[in-house]
N, C-alpha and C. Protein backbone atom coordinates (compact mmCIF):
# COMPACT_ATOMS: atom_id res chain seq x y z
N UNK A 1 -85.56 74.54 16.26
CA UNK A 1 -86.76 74.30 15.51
C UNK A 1 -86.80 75.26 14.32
N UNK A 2 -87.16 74.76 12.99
CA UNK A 2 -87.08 75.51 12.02
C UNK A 2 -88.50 75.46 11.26
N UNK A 3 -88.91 76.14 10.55
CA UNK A 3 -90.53 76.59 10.22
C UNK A 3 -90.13 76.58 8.85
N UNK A 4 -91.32 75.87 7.71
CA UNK A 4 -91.37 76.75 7.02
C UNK A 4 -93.02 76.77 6.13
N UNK A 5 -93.45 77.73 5.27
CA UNK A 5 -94.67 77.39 4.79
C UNK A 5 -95.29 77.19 3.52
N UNK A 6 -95.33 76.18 3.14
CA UNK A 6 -96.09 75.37 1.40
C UNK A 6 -97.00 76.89 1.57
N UNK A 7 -96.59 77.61 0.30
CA UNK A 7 -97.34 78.35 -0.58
C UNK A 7 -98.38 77.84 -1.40
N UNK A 8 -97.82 76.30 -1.98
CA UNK A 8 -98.75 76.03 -2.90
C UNK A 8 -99.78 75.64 -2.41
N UNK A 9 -99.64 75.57 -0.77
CA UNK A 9 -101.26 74.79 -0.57
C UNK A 9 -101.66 75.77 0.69
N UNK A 10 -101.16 76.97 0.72
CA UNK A 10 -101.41 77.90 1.82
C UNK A 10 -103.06 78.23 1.18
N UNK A 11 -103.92 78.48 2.00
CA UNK A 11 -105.30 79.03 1.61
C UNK A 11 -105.52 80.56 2.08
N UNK A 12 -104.38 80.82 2.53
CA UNK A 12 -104.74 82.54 3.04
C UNK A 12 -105.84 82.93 3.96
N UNK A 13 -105.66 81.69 4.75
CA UNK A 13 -106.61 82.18 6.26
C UNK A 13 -106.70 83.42 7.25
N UNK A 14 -105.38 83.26 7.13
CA UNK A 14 -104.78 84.09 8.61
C UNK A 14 -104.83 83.63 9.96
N UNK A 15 -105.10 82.47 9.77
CA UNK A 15 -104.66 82.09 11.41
C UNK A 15 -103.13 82.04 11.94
N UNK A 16 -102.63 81.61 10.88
CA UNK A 16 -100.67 81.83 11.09
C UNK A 16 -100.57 82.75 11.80
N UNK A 17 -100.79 84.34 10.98
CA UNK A 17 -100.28 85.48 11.23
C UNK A 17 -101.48 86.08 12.51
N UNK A 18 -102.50 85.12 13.10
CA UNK A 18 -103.36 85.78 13.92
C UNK A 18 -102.58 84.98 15.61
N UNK A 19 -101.86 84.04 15.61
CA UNK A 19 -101.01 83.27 16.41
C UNK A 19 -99.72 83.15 16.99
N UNK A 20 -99.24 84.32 15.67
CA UNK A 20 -97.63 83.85 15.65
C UNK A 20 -97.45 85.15 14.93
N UNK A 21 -97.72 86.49 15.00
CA UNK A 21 -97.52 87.64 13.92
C UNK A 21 -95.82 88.13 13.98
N UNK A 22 -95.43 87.15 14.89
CA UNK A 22 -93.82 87.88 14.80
C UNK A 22 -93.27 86.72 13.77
N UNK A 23 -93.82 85.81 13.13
CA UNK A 23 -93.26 85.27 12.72
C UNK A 23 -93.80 84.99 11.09
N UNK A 24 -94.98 84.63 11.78
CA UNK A 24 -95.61 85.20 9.70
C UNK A 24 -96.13 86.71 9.67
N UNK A 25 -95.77 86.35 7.93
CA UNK A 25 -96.45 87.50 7.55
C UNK A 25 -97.28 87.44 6.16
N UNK A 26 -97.53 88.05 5.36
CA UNK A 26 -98.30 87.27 3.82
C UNK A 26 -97.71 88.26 3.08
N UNK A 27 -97.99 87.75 1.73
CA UNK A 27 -97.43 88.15 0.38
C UNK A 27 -98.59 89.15 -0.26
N UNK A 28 -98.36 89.62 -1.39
CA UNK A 28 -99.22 90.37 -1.92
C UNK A 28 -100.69 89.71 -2.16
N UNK A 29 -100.62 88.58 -2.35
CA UNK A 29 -101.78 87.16 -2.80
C UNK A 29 -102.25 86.98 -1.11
N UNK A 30 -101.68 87.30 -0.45
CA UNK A 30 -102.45 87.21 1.28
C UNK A 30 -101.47 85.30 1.39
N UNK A 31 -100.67 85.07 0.42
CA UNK A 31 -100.22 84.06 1.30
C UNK A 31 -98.87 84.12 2.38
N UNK A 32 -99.45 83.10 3.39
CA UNK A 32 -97.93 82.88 4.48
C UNK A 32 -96.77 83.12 3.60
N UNK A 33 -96.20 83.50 4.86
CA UNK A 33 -94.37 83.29 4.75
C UNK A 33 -93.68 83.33 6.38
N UNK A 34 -92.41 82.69 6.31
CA UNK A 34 -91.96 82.82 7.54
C UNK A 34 -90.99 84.44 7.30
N UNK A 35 -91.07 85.17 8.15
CA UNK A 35 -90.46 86.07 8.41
C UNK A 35 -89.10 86.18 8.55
N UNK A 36 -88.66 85.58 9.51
CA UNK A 36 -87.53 86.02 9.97
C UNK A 36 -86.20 85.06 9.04
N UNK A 37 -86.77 84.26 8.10
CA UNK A 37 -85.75 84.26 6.54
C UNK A 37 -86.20 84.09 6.02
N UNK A 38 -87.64 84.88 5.33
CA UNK A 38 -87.68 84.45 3.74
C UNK A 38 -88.83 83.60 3.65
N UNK A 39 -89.09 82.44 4.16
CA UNK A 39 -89.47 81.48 3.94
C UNK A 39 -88.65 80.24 3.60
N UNK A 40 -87.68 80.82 3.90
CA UNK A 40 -86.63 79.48 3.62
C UNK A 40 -86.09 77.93 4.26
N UNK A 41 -86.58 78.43 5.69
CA UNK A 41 -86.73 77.25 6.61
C UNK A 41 -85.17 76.56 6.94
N UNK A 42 -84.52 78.47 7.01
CA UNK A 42 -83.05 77.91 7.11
C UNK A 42 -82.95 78.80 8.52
N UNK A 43 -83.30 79.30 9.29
CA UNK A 43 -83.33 80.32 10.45
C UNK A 43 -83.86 79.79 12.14
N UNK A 44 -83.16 79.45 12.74
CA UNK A 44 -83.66 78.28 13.83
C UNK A 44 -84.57 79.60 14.33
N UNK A 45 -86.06 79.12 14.78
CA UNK A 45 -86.90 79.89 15.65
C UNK A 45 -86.00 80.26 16.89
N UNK A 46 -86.82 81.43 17.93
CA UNK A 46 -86.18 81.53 18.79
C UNK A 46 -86.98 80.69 20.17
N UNK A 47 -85.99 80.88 21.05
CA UNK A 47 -87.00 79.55 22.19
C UNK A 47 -88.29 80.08 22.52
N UNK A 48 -88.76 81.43 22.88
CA UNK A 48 -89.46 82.75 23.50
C UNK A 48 -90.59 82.41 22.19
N UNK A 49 -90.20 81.88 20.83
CA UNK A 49 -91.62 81.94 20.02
C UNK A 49 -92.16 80.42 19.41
N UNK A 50 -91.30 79.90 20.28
CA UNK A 50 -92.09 78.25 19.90
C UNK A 50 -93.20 77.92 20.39
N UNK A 51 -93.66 78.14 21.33
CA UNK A 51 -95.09 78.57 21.63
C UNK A 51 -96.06 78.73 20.58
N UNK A 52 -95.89 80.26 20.12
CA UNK A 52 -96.61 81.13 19.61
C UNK A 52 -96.55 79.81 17.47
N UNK A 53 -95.32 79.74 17.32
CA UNK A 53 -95.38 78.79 16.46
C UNK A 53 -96.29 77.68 16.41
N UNK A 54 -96.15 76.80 17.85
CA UNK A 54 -97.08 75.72 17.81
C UNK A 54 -98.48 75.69 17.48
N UNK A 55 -99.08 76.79 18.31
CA UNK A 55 -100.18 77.24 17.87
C UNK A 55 -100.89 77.78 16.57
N UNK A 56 -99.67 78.22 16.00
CA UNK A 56 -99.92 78.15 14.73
C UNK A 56 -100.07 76.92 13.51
N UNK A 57 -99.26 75.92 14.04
CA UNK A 57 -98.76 74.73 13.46
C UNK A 57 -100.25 74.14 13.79
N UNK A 58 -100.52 74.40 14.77
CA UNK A 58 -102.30 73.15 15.02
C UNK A 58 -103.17 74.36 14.36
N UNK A 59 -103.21 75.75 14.01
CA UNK A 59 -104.56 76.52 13.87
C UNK A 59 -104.27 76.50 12.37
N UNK A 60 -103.31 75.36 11.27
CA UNK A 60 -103.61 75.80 10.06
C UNK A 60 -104.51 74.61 9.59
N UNK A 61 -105.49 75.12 8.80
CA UNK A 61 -106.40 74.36 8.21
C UNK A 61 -105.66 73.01 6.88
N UNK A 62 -104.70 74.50 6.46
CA UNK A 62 -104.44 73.46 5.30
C UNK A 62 -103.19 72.59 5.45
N UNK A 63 -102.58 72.73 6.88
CA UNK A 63 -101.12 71.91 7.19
C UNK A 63 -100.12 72.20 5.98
N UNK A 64 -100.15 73.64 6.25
CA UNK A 64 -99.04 74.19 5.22
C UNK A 64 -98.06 74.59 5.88
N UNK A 65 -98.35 74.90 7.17
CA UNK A 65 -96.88 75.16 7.97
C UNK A 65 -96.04 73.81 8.50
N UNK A 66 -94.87 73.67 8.10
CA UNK A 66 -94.01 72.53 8.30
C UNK A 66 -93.16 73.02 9.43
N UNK A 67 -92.56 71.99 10.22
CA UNK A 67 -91.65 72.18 11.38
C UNK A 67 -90.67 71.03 11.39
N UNK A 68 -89.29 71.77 11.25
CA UNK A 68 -88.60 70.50 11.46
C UNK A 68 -87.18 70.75 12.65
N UNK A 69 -86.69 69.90 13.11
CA UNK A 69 -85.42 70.09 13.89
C UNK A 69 -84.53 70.39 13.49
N UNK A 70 -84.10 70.48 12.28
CA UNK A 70 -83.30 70.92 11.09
C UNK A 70 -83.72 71.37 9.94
N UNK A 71 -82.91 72.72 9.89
CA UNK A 71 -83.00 73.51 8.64
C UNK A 71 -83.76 72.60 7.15
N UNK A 72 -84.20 73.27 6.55
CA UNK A 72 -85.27 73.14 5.71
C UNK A 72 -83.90 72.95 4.21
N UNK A 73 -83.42 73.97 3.93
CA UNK A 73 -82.48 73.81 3.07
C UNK A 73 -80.99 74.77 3.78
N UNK A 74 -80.02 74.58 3.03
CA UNK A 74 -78.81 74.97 3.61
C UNK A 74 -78.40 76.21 2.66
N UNK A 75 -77.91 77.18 3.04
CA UNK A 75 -77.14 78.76 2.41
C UNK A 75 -76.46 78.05 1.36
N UNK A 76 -75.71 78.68 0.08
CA UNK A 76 -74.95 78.30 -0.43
C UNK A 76 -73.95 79.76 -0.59
């Protein structure tokens, strides 16, 4: 499972990072990011925080956190 989170429509709640703090974190502007790459949505979650993800995935208002079964974009 791979995460990642629309900046442009993040509203800077904090429910992400109040659900899932090993995995978001925010920017200087208080918006999401995924942690553990960047925000890049190239870093498979680990099994131990899909949980803590899901919950995040239903507590965002603005459905800025995306989830997919495959990487988001690929390394070059």
């Amino acid at each position: 499972m791979y995460v990642i989170v629309n900046q442009d429509t993040c509203i800077a709640c904090g429910n992400c990072g109040a659900n899932a703090p090993k995995l978001f974190g925010y920017n200087e502007e208080g918006l999401s990011f995924v942690k553990i790459d960047g925000n890049t949505g190239t870093k498979k979650v680990k099994r131990r925080l899909r949980n803590d993800l899901l919950y995040a995935y239903e507590a965002c208002p603005s459905m800025s956190i995306h989830i997919s079964k495959k990487p988001f974009q690929t390394d070059k």
